[in-house]
Protein backbone atom coordinates (compact mmCIF):
# COMPACT_ATOMS: atom_id res chain seq x y z
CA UNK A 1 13.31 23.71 -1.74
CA UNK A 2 10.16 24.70 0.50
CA UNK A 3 10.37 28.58 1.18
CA UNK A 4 10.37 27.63 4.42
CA UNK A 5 13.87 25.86 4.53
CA UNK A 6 15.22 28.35 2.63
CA UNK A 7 14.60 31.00 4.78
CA UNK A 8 15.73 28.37 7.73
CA UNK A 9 19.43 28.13 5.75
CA UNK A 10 19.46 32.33 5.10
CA UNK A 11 18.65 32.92 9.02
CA UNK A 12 21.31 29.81 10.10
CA UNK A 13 24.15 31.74 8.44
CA UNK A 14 22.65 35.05 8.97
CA UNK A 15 23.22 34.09 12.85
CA UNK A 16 26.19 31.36 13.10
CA UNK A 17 28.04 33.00 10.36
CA UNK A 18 28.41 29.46 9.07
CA UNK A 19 28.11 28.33 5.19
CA UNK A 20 25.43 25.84 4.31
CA UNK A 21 28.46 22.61 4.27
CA UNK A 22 30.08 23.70 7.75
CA UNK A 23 30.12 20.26 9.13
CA UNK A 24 32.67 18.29 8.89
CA UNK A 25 30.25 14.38 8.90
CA UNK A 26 29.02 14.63 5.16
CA UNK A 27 25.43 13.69 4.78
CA UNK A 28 24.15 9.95 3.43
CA UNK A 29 21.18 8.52 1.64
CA UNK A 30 18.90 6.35 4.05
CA UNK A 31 19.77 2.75 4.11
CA UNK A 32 18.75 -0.10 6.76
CA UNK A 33 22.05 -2.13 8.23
CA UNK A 34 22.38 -4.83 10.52
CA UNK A 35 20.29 -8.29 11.08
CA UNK A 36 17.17 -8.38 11.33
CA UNK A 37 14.60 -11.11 12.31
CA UNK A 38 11.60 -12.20 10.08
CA UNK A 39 9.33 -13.13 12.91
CA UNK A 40 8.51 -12.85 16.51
CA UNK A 41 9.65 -10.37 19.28
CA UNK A 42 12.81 -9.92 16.78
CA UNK A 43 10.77 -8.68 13.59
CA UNK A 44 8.07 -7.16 16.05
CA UNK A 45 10.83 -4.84 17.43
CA UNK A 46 12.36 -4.02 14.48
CA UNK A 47 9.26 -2.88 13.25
CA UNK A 48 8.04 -0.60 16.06
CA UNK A 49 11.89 1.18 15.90
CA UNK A 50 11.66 2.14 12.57
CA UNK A 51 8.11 3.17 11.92
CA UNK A 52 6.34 3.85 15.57
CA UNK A 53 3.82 0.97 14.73
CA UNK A 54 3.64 -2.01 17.14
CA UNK A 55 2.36 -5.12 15.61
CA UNK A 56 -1.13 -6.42 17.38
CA UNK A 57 -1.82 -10.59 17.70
CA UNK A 58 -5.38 -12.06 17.26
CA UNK A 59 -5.78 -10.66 13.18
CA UNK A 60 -7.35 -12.86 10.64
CA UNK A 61 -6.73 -11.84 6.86
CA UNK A 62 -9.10 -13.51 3.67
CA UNK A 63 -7.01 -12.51 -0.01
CA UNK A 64 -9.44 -10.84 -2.63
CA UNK A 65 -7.56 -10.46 -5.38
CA UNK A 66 -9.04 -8.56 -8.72
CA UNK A 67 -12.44 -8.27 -8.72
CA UNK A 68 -13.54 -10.28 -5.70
CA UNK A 69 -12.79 -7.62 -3.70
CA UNK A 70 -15.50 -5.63 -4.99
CA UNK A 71 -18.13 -8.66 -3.52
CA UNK A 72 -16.29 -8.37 0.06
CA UNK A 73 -16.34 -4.64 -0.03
CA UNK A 74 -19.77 -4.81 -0.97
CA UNK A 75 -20.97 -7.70 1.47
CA UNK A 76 -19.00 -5.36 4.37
CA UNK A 77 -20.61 -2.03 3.85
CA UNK A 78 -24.65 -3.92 3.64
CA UNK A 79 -23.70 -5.26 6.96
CA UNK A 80 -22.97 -1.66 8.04
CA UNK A 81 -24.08 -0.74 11.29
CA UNK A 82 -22.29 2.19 12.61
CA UNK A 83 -20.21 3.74 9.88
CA UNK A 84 -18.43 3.18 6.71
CA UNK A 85 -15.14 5.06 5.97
CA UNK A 86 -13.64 4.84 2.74
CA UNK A 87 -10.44 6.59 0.85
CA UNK A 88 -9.17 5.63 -2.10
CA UNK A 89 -6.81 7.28 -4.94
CA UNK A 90 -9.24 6.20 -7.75
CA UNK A 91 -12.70 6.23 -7.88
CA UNK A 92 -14.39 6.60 -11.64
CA UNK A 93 -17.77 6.63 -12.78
CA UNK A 94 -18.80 3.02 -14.02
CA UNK A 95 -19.75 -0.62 -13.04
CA UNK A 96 -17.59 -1.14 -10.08
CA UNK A 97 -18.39 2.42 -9.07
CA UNK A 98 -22.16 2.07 -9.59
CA UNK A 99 -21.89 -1.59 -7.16
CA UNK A 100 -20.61 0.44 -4.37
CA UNK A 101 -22.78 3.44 -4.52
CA UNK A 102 -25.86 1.06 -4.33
CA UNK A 103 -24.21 -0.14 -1.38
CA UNK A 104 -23.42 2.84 0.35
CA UNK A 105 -26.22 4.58 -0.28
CA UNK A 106 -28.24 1.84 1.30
CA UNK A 107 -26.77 1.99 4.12
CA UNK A 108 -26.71 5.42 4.68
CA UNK A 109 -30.71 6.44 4.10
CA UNK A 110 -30.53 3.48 6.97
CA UNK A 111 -28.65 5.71 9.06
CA UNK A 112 -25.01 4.46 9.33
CA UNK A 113 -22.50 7.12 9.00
CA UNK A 114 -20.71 6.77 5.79
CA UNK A 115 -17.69 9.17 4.96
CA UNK A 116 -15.87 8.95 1.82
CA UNK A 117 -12.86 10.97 0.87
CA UNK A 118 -10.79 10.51 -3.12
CA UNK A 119 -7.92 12.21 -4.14
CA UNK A 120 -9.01 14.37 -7.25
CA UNK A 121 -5.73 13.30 -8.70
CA UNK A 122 -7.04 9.72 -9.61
CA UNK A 123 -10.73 10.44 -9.69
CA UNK A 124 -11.45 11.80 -13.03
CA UNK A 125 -15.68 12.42 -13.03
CA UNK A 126 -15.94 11.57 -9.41
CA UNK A 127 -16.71 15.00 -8.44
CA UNK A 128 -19.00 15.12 -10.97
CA UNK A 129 -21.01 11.71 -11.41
CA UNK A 130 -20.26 10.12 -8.01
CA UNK A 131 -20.14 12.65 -5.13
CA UNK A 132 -23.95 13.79 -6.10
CA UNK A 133 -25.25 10.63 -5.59
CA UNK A 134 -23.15 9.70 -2.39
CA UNK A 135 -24.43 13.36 -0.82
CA UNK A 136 -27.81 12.43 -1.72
CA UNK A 137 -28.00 9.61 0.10
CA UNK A 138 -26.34 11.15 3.25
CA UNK A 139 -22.80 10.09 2.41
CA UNK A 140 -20.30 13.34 3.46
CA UNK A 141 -17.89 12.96 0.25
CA UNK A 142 -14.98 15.27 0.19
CA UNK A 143 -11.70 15.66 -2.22
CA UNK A 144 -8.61 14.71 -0.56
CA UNK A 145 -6.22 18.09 -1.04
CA UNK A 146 -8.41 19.83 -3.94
CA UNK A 147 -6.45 20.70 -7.11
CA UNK A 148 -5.74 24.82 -7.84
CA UNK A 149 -3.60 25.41 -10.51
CA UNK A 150 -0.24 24.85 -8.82
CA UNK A 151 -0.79 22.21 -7.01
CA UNK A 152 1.79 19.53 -6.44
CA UNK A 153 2.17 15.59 -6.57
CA UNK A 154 1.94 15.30 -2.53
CA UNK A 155 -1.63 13.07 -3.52
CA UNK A 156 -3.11 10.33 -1.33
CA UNK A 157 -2.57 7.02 -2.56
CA UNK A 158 -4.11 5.19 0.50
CA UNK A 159 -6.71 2.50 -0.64
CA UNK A 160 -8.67 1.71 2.82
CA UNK A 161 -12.14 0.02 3.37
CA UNK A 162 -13.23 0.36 7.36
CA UNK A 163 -16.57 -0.71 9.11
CA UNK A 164 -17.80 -0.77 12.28
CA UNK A 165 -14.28 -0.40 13.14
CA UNK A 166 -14.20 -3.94 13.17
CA UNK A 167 -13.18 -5.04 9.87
CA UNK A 168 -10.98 -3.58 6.99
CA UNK A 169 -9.97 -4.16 3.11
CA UNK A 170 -6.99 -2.55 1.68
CA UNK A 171 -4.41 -3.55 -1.08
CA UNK A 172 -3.89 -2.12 -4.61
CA UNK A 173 -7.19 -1.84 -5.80
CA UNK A 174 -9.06 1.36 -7.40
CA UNK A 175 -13.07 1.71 -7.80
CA UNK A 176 -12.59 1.43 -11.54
CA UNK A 177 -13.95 -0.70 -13.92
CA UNK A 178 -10.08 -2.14 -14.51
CA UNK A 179 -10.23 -3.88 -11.54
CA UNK A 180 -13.49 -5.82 -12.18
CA UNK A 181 -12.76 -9.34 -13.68
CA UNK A 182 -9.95 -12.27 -12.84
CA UNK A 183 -6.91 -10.33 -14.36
CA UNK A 184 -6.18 -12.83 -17.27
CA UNK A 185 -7.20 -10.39 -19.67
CA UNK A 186 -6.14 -6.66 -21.38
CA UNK A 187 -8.80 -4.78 -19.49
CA UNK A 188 -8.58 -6.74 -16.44
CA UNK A 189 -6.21 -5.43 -13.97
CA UNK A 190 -4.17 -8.19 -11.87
CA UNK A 191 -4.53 -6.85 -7.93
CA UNK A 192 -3.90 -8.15 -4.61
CA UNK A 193 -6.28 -7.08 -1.54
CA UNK A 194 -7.16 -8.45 1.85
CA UNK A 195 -10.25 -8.40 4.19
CA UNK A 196 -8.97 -8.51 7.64
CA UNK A 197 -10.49 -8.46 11.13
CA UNK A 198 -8.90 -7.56 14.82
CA UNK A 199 -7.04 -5.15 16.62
CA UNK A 200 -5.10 -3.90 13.18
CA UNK A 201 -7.98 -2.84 12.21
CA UNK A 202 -7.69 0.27 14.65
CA UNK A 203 -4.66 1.26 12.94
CA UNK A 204 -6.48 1.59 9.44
CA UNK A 205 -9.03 3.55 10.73
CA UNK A 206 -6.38 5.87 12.62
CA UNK A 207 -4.89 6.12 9.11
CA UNK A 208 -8.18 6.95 7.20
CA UNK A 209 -8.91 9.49 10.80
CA UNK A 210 -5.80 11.56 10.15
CA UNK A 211 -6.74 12.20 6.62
CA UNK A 212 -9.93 13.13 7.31
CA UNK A 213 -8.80 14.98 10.02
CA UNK A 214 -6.80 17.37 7.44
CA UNK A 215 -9.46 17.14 4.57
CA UNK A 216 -12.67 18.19 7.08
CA UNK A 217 -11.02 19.28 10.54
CA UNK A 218 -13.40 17.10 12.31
CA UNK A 219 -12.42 13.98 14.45
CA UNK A 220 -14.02 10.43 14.17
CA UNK A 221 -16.38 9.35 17.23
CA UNK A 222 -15.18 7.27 19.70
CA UNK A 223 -17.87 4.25 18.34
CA UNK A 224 -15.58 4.03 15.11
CA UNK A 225 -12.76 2.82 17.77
CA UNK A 226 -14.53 0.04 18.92
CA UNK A 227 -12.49 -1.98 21.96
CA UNK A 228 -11.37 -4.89 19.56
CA UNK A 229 -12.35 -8.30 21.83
CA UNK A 230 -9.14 -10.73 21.35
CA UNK A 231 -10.30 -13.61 18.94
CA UNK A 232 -10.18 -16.93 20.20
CA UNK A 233 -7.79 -19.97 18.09
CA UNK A 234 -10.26 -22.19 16.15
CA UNK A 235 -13.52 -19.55 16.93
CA UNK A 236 -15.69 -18.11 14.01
CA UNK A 237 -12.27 -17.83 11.92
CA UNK A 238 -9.87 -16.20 14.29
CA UNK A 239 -6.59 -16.43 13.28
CA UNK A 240 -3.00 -16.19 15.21
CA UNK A 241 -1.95 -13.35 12.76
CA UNK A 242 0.08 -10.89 14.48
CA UNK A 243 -0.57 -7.64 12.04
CA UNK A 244 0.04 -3.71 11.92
CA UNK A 245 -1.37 -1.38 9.60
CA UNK A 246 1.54 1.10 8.62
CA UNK A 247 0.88 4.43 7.27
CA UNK A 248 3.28 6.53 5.42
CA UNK A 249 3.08 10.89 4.89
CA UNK A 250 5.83 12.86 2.92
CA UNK A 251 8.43 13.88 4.56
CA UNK A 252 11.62 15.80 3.28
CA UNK A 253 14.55 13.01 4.21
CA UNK A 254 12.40 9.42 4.82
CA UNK A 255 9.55 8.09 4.62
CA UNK A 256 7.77 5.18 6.52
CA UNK A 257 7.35 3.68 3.07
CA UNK A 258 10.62 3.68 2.42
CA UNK A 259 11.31 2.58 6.09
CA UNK A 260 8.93 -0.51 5.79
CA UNK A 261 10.36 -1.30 2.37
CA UNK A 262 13.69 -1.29 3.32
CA UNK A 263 13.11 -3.46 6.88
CA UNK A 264 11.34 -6.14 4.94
CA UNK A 265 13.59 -7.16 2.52
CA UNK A 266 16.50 -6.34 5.48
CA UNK A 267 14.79 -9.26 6.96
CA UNK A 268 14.60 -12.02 4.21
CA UNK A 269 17.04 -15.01 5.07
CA UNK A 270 15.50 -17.45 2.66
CA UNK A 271 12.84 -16.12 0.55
CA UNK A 272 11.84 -12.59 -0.36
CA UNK A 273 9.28 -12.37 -3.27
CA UNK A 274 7.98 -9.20 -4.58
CA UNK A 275 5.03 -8.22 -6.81
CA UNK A 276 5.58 -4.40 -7.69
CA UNK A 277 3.80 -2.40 -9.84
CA UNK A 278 6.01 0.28 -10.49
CA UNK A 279 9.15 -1.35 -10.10
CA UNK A 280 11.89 1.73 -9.78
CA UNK A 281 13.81 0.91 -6.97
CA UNK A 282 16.19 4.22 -5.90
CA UNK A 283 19.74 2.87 -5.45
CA UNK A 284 19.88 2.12 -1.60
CA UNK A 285 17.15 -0.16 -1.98
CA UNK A 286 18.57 -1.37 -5.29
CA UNK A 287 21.49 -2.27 -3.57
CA UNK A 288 19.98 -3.83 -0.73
CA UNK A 289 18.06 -6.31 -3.17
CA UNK A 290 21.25 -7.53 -4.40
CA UNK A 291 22.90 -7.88 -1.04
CA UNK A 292 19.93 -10.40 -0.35
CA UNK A 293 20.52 -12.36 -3.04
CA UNK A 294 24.39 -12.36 -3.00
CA UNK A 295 23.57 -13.63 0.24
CA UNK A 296 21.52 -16.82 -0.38
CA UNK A 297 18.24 -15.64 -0.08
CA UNK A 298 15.81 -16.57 -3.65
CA UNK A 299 15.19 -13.35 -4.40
CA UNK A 300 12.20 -12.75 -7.03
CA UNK A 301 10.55 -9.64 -8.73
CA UNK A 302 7.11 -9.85 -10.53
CA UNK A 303 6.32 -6.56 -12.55
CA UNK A 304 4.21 -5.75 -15.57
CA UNK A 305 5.04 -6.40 -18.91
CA UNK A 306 4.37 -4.51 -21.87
CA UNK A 307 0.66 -4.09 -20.66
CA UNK A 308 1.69 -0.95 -18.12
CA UNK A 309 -0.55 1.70 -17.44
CA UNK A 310 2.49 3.92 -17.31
CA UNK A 311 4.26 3.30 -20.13
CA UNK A 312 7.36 5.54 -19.18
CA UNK A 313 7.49 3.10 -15.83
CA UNK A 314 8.42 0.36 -18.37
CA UNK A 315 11.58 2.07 -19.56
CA UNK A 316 12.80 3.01 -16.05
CA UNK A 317 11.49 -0.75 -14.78
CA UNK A 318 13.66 -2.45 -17.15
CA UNK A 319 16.87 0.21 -16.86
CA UNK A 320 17.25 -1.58 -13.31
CA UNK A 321 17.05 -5.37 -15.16
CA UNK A 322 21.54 -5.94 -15.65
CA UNK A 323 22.64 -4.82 -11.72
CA UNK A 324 20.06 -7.01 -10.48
CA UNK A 325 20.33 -10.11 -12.33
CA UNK A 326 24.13 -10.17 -12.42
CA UNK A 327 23.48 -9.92 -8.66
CA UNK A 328 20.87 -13.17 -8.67
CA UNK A 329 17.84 -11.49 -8.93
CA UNK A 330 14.94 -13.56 -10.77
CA UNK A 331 12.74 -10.89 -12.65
CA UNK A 332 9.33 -12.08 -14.82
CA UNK A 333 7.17 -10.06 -16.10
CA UNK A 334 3.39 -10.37 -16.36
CA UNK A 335 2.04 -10.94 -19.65
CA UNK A 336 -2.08 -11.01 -19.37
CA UNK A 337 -2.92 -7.59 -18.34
CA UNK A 338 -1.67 -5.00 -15.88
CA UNK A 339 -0.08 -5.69 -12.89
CA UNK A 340 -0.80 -3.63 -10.22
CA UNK A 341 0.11 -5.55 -6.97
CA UNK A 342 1.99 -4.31 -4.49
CA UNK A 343 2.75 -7.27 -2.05
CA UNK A 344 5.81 -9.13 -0.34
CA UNK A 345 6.37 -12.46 1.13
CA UNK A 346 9.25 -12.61 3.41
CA UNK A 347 10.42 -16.24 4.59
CA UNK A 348 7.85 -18.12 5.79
CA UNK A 349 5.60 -16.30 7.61
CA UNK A 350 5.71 -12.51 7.01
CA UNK A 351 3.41 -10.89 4.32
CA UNK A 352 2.60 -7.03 3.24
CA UNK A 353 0.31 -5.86 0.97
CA UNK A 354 -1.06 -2.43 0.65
CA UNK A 355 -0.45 0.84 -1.37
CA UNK A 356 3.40 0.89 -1.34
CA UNK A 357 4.69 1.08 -4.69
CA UNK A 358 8.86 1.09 -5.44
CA UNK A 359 9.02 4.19 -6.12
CA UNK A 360 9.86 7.58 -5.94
CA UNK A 361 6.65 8.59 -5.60
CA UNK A 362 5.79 6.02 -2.87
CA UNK A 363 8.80 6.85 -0.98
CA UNK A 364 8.71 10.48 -1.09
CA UNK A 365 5.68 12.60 -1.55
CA UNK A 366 2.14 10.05 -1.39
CA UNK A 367 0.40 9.57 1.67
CA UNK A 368 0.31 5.11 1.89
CA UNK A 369 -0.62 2.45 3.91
CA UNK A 370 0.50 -1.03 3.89
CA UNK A 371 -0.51 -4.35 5.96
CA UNK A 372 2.19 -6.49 7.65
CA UNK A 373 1.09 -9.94 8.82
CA UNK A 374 2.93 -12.00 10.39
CA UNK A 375 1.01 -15.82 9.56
CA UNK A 376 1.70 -19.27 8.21
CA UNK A 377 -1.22 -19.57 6.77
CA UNK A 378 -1.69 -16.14 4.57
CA UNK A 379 2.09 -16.91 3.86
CA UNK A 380 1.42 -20.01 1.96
CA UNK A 381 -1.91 -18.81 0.24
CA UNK A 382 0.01 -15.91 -0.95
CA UNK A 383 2.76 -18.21 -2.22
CA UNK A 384 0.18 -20.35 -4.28
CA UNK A 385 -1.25 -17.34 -6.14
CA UNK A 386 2.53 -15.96 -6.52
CA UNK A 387 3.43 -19.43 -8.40
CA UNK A 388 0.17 -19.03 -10.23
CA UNK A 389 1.20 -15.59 -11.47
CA UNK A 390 4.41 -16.36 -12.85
CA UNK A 391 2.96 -19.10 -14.65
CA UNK A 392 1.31 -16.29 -16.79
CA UNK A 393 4.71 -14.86 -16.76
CA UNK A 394 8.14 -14.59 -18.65
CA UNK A 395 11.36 -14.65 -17.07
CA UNK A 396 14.03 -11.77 -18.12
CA UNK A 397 17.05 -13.90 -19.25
CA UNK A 398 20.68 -12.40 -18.14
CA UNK A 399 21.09 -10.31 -20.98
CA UNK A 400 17.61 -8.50 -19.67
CA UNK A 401 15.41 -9.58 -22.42
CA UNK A 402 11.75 -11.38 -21.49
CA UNK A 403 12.26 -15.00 -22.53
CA UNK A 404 9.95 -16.26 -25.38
């Protein structure tokens, strides 16, 4: 317990004379009830109730999955013009590190405004190898939270690309040289990421401002909150997407990760497919998995295999195999590489992918952000490259065990 609630709980009984477990309504773990709708006004709502974020039409979202994304982040900061603000969990010294310090650098001797801020956490020889060259080119690089001693596990986990304002990246990537490649191989991370343009876009760059906010005090200028014109149907790309950018801080009782977590798979009627790194769902949301399923809806969970970069994840991944399947929960595990996705597809239409893992971690104590889309079109690219996962895949049969 925080010092700070302790001495709240001394000076409560100090003054009311009232022990700790005075009331008579017992508290209860955070779980989601009722209906609720996978698209439109009835998911919109939904949505702005339980995590303060209102979903925005007029977005247009491009997958780059493994190491593509490293050419769109690249392509996005050379076309630079005003700023490029960038924080991200990982960054290491190393191929895909040395791609986007070319690029950043570049832009910056040119004159754009380029802020990047890592937790230290993930960023073993960033402070070293990386920052110097960023600061040398004009980049201001900071540590997110620097580490003393005693510090705790309240990191930032947030993996967000903005430029101009105007268009964003985010998913599960890290600048690391795992995430280079097609993720077919042992060294070749499997990721999902998205490029996306539109009024969302604002809401990533609030979400990168707040953290820089706490890391430097300073607040962005009002040029990196561009007014986002509406995109027109069937002009340069625009898409219909209706989108919100969703970021998450700790918070003693919920989270908005947890909250977003819980709503989406709340709103699955037919289809609810999940690719999750760390798959450790805590029991509400355990429970709510199976309640889909019991329920009709073709519930599926894609999660690493024996290539984990976490090896104790694997034992607590599979511990949650028996309730789940018994319930009608499809599991497979990835067999190629690592994988570190952390998407959804709900129904037909409704897609996240971001930073959210299932996990206490996620839910608790990281700072995350996560995409929502609402669009027909994303929806059936991601199901294509879901299918084409799990056919480098094993199911777990009903007794738990990966099928051969």
């Amino acid at each position: 317990m925080r010092w700070w609630m302790a001495w709240l709980v001394v000076a409560a009984v100090a003054v009311t004379g009232c022990p700790v477990a005075c009331t008579k309504e017992r508290p209860r773990v955070f779980q989601l009830k009722g209906e609720v709708g996978s698209r439109g006004p009835d998911f919109a709502v939904a949505l702005y109730q339980t995590v303060g974020v209102r979903m925005a039409p007029g977005n247009h979202l491009t997958w780059t999955n493994n190491g593509d994304v490293f050419d769109v982040m690249v392509e996005e900061v050379r076309r630079a013009k005003v700023s490029m603000n960038l924080v991200m969990f990982i960054w290491r010294p190393g191929r895909a590190s040395d791609r986007m310090v070319e690029a950043m650098t570049e832009r910056a001797r040119a004159g754009v405004a380029c802020r990047v801020m890592v937790d230290p956490f993930g960023s073993a020889g960033f402070e070293a190898e990386v920052k110097p060259k960023l600061e040398a080119a004009g980049c201001r690089a900071h540590l997110f939270r620097p580490l003393p001693a005693d510090e705790n596990l309240a990191r930032n986990h947030r993996k967000v690309l903005v430029v101009d304002g105007r268009v964003g990246v985010t998913g599960g990537l890290a600048i690391q040289d795992e995430w280079l490649g097609n993720g077919l191989s042992e060294r070749e991370y499997r990721d999902t990421n998205a490029r996306v343009t539109g009024p969302v876009v604002e809401q990533m760059q609030q979400a990168f401002a707040e953290n820089w906010q706490e890391t430097t005090g300073e607040l962005l200028p009002p040029e990196d909150f561009p007014t986002l014109a509406m995109p027109v149907p069937g002009l340069d790309g625009a898409g219909e997407g209706w989108a919100a950018f969703v970021g998450s801080t700790a918070n003693p009782e919920v989270t908005r990760a947890e909250r977003l977590t819980q709503l989406l798979v709340r709103a699955a009627t037919k289809r609810l497919w999940i690719a999750q790194s760390y798959f450790t769902p805590n029991g509400p949301l355990s429970e709510l998995l199976q309640e889909r399923a019991r329920a009709g809806v073709d519930v599926r969970v894609l999660a690493p295999g024996d290539f984990n970069d976490q090896k104790f994840v694997t034992v607590a991944q599979r511990a949650t195999y028996d309730s789940l399947l018994k319930a009608g929960v499809r599991v497979w595990e990835y067999q190629p590489s690592m994988m570190h996705a952390k998407t959804m597809l709900v129904d037909d239409r409704l897609v996240l992918v971001g930073s959210i893992n299932y996990d206490p971690l996620s839910f608790n104590i990281l700072e995350e952000g996560s995409l929502v889309l609402e669009d027909l079109d994303a929806a059936r690219q991601m199901e294509a490259f879901f299918l084409e996962d799990l056919s480098h895949a094993r199911e777990v049969g009903d007794t738990g065990q990966v099928s051969r």
